[in-house]
N, C-alpha and C. Protein backbone atom coordinates (compact mmCIF):
# COMPACT_ATOMS: atom_id res chain seq x y z
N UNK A 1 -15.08 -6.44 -0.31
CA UNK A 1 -15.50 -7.63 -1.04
C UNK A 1 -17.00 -7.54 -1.29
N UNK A 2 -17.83 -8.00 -2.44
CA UNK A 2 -18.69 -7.79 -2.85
C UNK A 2 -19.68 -9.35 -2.91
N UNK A 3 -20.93 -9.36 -2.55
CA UNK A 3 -21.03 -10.87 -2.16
C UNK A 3 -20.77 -11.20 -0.77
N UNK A 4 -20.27 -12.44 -0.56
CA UNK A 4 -19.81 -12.65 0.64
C UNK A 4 -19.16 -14.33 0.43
N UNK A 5 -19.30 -14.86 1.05
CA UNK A 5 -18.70 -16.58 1.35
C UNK A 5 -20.06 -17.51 1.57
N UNK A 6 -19.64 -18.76 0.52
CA UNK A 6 -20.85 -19.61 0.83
C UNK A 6 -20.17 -20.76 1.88
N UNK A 7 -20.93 -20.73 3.04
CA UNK A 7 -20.67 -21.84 3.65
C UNK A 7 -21.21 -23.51 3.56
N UNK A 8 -20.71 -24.50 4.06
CA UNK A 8 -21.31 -25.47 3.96
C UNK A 8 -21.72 -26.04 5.54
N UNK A 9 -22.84 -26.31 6.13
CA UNK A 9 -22.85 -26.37 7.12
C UNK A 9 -22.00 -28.43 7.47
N UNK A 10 -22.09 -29.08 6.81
CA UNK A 10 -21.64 -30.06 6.88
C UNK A 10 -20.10 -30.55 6.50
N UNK A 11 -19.12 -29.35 6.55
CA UNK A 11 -17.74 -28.85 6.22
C UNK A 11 -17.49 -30.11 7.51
N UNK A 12 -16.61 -30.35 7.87
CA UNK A 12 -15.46 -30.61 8.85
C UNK A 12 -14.53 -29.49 9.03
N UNK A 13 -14.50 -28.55 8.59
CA UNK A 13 -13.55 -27.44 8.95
C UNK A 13 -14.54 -25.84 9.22
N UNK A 14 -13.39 -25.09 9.56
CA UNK A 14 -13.69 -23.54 8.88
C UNK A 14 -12.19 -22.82 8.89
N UNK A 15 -12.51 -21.73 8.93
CA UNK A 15 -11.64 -21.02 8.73
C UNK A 15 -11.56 -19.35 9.69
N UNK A 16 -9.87 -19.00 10.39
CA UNK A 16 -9.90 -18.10 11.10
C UNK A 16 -9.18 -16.90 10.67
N UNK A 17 -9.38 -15.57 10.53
CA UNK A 17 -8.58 -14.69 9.69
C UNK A 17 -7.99 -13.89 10.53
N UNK A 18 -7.03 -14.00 11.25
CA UNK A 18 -7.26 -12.92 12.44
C UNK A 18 -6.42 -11.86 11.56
N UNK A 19 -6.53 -10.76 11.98
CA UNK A 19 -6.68 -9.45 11.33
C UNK A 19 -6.51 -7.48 12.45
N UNK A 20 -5.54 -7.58 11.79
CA UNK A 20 -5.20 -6.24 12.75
C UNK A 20 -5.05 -4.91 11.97
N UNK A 21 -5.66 -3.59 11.51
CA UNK A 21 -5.34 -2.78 10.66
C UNK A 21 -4.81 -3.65 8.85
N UNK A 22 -6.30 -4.52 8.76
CA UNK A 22 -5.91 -5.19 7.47
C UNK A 22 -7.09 -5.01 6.63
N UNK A 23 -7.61 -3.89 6.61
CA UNK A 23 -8.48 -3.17 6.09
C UNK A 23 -7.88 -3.38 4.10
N UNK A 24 -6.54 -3.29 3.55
CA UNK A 24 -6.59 -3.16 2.43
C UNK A 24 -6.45 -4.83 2.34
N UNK A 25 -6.35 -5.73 3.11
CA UNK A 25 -5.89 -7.46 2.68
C UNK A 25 -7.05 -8.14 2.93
N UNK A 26 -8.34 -7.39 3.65
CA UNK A 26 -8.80 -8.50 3.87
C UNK A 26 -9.77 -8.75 3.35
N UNK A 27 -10.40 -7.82 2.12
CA UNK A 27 -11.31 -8.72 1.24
C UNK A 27 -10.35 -9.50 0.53
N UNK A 28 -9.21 -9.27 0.08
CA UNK A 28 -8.77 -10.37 -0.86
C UNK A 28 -8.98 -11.50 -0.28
N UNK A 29 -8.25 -11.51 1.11
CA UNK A 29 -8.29 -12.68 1.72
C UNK A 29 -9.62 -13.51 1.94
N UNK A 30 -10.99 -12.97 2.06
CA UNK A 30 -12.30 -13.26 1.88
C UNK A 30 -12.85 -13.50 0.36
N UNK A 31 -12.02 -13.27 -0.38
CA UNK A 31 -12.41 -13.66 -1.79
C UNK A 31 -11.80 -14.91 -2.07
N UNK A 32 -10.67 -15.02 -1.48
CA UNK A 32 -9.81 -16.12 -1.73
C UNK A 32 -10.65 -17.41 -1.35
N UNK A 33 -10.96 -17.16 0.62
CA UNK A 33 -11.92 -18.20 0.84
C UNK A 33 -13.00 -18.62 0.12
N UNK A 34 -13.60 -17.35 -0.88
CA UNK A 34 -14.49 -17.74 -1.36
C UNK A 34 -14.74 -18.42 -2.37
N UNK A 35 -13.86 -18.53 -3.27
CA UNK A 35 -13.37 -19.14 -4.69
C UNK A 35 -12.85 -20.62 -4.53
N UNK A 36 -12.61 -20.95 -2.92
CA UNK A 36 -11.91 -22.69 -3.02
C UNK A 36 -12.91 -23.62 -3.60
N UNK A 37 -12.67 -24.72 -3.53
CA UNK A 37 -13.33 -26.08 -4.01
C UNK A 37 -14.38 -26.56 -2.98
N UNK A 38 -13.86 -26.37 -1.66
CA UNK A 38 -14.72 -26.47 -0.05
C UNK A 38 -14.75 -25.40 0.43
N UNK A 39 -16.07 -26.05 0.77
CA UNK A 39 -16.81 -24.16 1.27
C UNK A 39 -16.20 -24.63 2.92
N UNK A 40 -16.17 -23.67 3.50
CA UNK A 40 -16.30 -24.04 5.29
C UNK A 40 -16.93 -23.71 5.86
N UNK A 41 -17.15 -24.51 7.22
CA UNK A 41 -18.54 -24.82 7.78
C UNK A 41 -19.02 -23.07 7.99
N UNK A 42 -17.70 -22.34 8.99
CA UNK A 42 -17.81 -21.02 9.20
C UNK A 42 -16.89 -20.18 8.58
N UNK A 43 -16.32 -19.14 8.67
CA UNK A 43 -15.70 -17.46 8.43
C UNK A 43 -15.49 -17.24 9.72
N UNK A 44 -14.75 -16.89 10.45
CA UNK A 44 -14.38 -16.07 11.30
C UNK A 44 -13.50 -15.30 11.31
N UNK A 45 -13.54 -13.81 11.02
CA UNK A 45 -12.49 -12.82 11.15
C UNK A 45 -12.45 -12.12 13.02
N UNK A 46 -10.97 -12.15 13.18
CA UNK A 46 -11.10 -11.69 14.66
C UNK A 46 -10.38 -10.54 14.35
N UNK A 47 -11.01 -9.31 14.76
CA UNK A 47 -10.51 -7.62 14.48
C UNK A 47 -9.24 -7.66 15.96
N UNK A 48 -8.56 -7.41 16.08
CA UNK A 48 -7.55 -7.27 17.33
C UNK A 48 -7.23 -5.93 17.30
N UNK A 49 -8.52 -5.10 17.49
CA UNK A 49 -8.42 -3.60 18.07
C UNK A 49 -8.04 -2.59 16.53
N UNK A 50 -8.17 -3.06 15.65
CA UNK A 50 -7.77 -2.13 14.70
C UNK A 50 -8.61 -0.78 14.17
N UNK A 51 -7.76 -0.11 13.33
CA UNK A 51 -7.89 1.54 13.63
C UNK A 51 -8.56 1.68 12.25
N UNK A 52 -8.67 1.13 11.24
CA UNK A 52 -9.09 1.13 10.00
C UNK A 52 -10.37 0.75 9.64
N UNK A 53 -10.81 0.17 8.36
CA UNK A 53 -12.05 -0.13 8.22
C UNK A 53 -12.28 -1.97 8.46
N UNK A 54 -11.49 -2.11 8.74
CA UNK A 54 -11.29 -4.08 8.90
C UNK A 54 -12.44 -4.90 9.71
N UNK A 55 -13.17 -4.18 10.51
CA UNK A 55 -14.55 -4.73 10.84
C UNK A 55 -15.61 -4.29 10.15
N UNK A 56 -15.38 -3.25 9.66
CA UNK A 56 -16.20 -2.64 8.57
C UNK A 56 -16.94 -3.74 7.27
N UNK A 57 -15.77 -4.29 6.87
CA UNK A 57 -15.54 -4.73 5.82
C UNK A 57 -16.56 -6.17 6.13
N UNK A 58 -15.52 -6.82 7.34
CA UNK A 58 -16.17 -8.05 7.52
C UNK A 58 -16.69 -8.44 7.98
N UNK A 59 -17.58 -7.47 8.70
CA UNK A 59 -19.31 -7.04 8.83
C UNK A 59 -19.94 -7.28 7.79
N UNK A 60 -19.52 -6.94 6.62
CA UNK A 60 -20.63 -6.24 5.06
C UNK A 60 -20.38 -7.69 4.32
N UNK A 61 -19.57 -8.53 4.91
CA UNK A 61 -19.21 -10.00 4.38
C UNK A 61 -20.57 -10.73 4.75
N UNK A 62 -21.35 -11.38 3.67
CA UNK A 62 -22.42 -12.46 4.26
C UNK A 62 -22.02 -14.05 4.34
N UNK A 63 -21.93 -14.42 5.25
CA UNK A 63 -21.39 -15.73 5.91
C UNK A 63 -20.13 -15.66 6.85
N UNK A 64 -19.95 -14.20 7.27
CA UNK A 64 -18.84 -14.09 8.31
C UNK A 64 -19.11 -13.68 9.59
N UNK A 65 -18.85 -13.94 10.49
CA UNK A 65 -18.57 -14.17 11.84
C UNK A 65 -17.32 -13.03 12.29
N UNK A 66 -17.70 -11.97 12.98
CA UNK A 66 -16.20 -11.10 13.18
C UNK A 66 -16.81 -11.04 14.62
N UNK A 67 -15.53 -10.99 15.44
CA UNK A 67 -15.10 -11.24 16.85
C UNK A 67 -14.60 -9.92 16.51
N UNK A 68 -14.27 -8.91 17.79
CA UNK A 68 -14.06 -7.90 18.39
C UNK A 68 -13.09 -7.81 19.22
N UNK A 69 -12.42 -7.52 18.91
CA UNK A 69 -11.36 -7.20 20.66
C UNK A 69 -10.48 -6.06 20.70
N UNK A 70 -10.41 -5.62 21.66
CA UNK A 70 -9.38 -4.54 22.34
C UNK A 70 -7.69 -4.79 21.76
N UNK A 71 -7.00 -4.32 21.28
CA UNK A 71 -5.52 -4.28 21.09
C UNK A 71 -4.78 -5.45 22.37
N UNK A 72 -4.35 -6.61 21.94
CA UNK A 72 -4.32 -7.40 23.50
C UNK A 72 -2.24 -7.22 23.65
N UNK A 73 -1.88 -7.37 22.43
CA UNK A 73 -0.72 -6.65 22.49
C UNK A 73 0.07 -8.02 22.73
């Protein structure tokens, strides 16, 4: 994804993507957030140990938040 997500810090919400080897879904899915009507407060993508580029990605996202974790299974 190119760009990133505008947040609003005064949202009442955000939004959580959790994400496992979703390296080809998950800019869409970050574009999607990005195009709504309400921005949210945060982005959080949580990587659950994946083997691909999926933290890669939503690292290079500006206004996202990616959590890390080990394969919890």
């Amino acid at each position: 994804m190119r760009g990133g997500v505008e947040l609003d810090p005064t949202a009442p919400f955000g939004v959580v993507i959790p994400a496992r080897d979703a390296a080809t879904t998950l800019a869409r899915a970050l574009s999607s957030v990005a195009v709504q009507t309400f921005r949210p407060r945060q982005v959080i993508v949580v990587d659950d140990g994946s083997t691909d580029d999926t933290s890669g990605i939503a690292a290079a996202t500006t206004g996202v938040t990616l959590l890390r974790g080990r394969r919890g299974g």
